[in-house]
PDB file of N, CA and C in Angstrom:
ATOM      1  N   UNK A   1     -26.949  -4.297 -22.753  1.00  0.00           N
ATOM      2  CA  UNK A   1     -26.246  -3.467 -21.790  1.00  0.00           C
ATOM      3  C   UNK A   1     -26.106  -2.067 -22.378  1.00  0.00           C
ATOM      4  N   UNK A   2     -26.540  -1.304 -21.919  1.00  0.00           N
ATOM      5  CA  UNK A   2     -26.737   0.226 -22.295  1.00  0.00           C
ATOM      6  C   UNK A   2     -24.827   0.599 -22.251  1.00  0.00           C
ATOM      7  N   UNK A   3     -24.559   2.202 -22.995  1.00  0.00           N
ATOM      8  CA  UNK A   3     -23.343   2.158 -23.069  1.00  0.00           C
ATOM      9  C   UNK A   3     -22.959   2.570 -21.873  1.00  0.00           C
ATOM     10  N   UNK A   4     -23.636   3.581 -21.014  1.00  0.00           N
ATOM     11  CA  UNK A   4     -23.253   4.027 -19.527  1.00  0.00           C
ATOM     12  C   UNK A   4     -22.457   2.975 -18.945  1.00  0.00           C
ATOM     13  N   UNK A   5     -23.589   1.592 -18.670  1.00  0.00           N
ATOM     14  CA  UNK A   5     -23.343   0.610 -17.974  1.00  0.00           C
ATOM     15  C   UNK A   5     -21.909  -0.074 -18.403  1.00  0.00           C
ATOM     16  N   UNK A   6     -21.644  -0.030 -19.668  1.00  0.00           N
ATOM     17  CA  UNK A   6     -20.501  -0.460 -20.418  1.00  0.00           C
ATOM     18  C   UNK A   6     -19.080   0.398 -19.771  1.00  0.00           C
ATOM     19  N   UNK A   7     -19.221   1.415 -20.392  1.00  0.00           N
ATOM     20  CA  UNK A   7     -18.148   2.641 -19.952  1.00  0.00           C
ATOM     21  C   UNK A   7     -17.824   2.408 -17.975  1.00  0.00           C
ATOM     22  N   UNK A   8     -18.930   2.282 -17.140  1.00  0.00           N
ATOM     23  CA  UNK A   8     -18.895   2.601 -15.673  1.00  0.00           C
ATOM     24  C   UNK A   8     -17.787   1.157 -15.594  1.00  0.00           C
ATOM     25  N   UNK A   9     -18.754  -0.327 -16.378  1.00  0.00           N
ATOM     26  CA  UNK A   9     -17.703  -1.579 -16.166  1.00  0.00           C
ATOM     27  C   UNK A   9     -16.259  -1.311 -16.419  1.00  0.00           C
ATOM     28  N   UNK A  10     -15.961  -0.495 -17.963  1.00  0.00           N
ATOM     29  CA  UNK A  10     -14.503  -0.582 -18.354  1.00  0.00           C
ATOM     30  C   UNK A  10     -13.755   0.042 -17.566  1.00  0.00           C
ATOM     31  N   UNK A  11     -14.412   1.506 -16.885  1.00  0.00           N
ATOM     32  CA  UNK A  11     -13.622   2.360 -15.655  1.00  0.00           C
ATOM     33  C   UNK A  11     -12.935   1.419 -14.313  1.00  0.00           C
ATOM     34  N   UNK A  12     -14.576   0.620 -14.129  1.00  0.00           N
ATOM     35  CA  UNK A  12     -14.040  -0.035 -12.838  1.00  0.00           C
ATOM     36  C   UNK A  12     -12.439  -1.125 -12.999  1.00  0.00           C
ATOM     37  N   UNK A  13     -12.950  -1.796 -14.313  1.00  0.00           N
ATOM     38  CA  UNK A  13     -11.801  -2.853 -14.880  1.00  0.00           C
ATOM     39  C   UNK A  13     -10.420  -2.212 -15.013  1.00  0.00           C
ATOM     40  N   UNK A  14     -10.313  -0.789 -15.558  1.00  0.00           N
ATOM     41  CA  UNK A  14      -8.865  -0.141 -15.264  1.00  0.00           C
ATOM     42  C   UNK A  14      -8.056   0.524 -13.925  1.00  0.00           C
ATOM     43  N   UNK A  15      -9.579   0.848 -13.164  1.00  0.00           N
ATOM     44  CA  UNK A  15      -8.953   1.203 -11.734  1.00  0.00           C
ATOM     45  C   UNK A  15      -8.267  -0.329 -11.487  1.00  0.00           C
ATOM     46  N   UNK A  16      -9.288  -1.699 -11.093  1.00  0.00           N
ATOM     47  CA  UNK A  16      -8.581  -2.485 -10.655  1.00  0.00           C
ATOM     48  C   UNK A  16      -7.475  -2.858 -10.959  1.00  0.00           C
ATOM     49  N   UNK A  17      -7.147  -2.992 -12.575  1.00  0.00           N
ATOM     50  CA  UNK A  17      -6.261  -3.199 -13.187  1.00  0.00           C
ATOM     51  C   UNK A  17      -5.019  -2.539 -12.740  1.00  0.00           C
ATOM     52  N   UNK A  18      -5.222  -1.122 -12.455  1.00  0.00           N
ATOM     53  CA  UNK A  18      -3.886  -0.273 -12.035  1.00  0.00           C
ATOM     54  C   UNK A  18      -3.523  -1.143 -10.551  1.00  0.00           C
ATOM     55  N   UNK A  19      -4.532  -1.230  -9.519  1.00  0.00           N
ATOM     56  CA  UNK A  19      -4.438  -1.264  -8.620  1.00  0.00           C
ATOM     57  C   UNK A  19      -3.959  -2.682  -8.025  1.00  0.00           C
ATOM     58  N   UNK A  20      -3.871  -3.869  -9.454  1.00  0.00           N
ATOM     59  CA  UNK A  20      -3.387  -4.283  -9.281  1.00  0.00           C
ATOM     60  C   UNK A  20      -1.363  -4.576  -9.711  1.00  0.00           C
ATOM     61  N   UNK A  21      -1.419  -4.139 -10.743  1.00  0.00           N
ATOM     62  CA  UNK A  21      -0.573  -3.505 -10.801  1.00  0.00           C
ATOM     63  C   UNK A  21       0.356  -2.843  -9.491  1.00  0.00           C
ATOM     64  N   UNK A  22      -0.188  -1.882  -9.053  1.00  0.00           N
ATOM     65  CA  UNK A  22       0.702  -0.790  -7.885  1.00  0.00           C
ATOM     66  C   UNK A  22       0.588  -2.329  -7.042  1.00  0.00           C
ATOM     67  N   UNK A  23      -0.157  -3.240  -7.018  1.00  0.00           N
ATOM     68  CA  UNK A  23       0.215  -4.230  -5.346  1.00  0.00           C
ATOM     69  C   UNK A  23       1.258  -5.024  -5.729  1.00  0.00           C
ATOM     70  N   UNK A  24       1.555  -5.533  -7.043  1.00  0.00           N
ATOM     71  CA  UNK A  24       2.393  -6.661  -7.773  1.00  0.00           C
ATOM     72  C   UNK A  24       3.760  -5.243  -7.424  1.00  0.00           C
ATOM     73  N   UNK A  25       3.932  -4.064  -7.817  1.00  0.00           N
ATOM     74  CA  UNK A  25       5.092  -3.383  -7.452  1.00  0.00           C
ATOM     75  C   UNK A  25       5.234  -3.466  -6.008  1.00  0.00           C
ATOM     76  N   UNK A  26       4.816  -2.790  -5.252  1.00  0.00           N
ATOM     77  CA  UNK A  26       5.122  -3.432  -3.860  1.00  0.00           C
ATOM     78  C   UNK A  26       5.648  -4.215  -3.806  1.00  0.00           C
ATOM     79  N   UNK A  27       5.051  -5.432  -3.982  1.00  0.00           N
ATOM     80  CA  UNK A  27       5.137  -6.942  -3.436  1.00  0.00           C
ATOM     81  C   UNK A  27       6.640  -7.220  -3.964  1.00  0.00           C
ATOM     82  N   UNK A  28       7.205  -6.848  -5.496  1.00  0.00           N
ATOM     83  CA  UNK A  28       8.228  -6.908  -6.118  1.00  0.00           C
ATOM     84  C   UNK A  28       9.349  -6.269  -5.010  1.00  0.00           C
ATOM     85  N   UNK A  29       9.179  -5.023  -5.175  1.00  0.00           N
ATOM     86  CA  UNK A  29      10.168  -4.328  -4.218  1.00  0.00           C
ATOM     87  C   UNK A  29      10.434  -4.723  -3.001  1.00  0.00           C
ATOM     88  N   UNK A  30       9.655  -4.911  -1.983  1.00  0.00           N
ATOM     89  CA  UNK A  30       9.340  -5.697  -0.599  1.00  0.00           C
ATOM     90  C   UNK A  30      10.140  -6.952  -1.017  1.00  0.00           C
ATOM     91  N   UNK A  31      10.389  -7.734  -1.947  1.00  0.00           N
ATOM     92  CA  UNK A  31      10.704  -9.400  -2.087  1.00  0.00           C
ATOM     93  C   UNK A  31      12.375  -8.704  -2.290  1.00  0.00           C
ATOM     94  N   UNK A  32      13.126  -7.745  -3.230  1.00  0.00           N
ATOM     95  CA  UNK A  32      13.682  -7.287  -3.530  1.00  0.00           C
ATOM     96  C   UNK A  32      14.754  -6.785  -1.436  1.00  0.00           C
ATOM     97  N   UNK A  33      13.628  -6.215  -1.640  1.00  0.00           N
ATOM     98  CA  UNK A  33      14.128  -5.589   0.127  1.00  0.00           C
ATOM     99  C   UNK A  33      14.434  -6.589   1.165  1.00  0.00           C
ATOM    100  N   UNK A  34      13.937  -7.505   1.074  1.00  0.00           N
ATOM    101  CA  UNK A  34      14.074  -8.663   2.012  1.00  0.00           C
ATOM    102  C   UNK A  34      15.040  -9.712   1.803  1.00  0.00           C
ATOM    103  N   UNK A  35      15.563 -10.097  -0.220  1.00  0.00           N
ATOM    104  CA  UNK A  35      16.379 -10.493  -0.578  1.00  0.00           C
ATOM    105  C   UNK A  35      17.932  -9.991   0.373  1.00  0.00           C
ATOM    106  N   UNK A  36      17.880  -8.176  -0.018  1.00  0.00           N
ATOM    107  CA  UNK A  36      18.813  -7.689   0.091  1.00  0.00           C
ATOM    108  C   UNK A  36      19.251  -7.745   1.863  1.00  0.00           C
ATOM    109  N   UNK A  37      18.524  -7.580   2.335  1.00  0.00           N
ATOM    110  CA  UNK A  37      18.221  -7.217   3.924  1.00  0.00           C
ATOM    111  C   UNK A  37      18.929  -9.216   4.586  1.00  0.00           C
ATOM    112  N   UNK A  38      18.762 -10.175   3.621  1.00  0.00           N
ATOM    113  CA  UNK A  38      18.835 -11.672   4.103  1.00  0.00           C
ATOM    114  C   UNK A  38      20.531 -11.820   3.860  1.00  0.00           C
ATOM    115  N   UNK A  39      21.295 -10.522   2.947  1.00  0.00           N
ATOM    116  CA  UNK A  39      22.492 -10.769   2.425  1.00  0.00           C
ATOM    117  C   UNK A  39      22.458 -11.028   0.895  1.00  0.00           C
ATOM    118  N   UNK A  40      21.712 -11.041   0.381  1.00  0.00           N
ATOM    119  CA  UNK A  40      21.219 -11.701  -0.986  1.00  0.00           C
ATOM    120  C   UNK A  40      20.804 -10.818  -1.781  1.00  0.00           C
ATOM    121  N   UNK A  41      20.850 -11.236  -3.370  1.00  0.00           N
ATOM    122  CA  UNK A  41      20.210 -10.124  -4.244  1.00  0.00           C
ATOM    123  C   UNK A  41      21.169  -9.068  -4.439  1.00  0.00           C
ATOM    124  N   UNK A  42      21.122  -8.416  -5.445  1.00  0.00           N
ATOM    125  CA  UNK A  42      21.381  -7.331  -6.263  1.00  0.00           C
ATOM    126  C   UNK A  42      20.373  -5.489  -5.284  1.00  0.00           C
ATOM    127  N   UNK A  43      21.025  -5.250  -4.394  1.00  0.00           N
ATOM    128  CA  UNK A  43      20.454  -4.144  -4.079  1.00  0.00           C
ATOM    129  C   UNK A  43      20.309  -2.948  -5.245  1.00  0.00           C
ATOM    130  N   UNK A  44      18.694  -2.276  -4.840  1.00  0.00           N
ATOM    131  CA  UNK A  44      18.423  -1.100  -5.990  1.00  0.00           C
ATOM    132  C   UNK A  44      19.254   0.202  -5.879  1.00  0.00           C
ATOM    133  N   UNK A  45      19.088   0.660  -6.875  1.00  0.00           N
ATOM    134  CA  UNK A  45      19.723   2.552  -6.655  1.00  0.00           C
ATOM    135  C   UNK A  45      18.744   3.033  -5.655  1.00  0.00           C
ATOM    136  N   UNK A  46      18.965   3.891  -5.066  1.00  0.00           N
ATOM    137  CA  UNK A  46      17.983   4.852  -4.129  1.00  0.00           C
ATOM    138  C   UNK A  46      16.786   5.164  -5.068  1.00  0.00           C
ATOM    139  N   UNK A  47      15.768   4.303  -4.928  1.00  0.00           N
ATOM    140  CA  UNK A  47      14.755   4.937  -5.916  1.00  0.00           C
ATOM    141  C   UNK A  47      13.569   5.210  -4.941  1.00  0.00           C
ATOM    142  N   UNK A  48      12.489   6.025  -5.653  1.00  0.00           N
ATOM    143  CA  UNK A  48      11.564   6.486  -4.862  1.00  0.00           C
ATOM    144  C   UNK A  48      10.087   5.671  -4.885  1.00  0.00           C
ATOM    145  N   UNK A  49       9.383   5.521  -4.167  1.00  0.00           N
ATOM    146  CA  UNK A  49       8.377   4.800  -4.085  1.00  0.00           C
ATOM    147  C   UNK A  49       7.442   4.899  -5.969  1.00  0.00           C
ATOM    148  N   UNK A  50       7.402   6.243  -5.787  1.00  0.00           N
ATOM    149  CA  UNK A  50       6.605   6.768  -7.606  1.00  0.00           C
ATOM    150  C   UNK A  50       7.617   6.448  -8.678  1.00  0.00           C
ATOM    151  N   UNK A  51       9.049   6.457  -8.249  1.00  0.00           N
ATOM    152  CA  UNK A  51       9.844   5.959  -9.181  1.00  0.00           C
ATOM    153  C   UNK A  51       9.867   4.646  -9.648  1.00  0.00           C
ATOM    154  N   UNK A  52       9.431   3.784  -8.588  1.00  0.00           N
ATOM    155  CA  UNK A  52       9.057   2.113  -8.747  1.00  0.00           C
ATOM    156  C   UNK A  52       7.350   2.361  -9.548  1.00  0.00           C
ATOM    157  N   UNK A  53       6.273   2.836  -8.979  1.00  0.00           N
ATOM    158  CA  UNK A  53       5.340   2.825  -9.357  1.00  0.00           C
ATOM    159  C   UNK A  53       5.431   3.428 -11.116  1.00  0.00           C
ATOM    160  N   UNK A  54       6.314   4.315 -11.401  1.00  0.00           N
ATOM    161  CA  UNK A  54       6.353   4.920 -12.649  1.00  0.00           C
ATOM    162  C   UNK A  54       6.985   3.779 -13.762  1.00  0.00           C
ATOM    163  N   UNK A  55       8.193   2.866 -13.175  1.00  0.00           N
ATOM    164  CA  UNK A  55       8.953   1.896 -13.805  1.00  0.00           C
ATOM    165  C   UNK A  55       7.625   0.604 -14.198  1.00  0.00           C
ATOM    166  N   UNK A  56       6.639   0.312 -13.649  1.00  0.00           N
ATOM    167  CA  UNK A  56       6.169  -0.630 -13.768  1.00  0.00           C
ATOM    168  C   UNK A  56       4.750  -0.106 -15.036  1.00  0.00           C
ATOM    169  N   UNK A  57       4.527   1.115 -14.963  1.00  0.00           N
ATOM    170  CA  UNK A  57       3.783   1.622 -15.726  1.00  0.00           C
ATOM    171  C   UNK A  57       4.602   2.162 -16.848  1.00  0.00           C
ATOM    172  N   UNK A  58       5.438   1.815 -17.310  1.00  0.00           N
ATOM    173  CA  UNK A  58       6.068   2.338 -18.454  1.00  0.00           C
ATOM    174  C   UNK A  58       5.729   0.991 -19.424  1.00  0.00           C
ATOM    175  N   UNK A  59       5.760   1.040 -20.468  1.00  0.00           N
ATOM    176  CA  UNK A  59       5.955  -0.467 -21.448  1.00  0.00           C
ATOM    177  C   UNK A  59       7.218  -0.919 -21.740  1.00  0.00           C
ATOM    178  N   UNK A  60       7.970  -0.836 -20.980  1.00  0.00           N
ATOM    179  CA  UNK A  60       9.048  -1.927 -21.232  1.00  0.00           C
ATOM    180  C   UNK A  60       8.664  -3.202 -20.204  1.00  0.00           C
ATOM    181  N   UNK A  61       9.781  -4.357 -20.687  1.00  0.00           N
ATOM    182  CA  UNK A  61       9.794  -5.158 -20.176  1.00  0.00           C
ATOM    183  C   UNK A  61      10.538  -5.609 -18.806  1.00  0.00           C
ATOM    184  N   UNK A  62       9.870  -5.659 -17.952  1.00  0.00           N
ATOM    185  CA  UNK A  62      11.067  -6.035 -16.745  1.00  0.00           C
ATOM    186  C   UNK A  62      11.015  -7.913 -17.187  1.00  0.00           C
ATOM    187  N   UNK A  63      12.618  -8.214 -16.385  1.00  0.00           N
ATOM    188  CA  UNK A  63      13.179  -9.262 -16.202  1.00  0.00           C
ATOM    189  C   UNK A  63      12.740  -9.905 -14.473  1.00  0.00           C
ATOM    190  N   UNK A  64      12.323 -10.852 -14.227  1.00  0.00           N
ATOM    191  CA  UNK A  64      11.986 -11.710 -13.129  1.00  0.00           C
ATOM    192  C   UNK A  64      12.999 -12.807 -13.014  1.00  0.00           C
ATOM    193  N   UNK A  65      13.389 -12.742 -11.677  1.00  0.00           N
ATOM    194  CA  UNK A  65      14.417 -14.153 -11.569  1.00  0.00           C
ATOM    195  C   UNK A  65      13.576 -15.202 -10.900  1.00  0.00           C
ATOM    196  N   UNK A  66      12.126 -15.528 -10.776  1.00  0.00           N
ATOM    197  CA  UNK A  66      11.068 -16.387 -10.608  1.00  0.00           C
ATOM    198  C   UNK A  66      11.004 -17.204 -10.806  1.00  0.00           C
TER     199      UNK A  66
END
C-alpha cells in the first residue's frame, strides 16, 4: 500500500471517527432532553450545541448512568 493510499485511509478513519463521535453527542443530549422533558433526570445548564460538541472532544472523562 503506497503511503498516499495510507494517509487518504487514516484521513477518512478520523473524519468518521469525529463524526461519530458528534452523533453519540446528539444522541446523549436528545436522551438527556427527553429524560428531562418525561419529568426525570438532572436537567443541563443552558449549554450550546458546540458547547456539547466541545465537552465530548475534550479528554476528560464523562460519567454514563447506562
Amino acid at each position: 500500500m503506497s503511503i498516499r493510499s495510507q494517509v487518504a485511509k487514516l484521513r477518512q478513519q478520523t473524519g468518521t471517527t469525529q463524526f461519530n463521535r458528534d452523533v453519540r453527542a446528539i444522541s446523549d443530549l436528545m436522551d438527556e432532553l427527553a429524560a428531562e422533558a418525561a419529568g426525570g433526570g438532572e436537567s443541563r445548564k443552558e449549554d450550546t450545541l458546540s458547547a456539547v460538541f466541545d465537552e465530548t472532544t475534550a479528554p476528560t472523562i464523562r460519567s454514563t448512568s447506562k
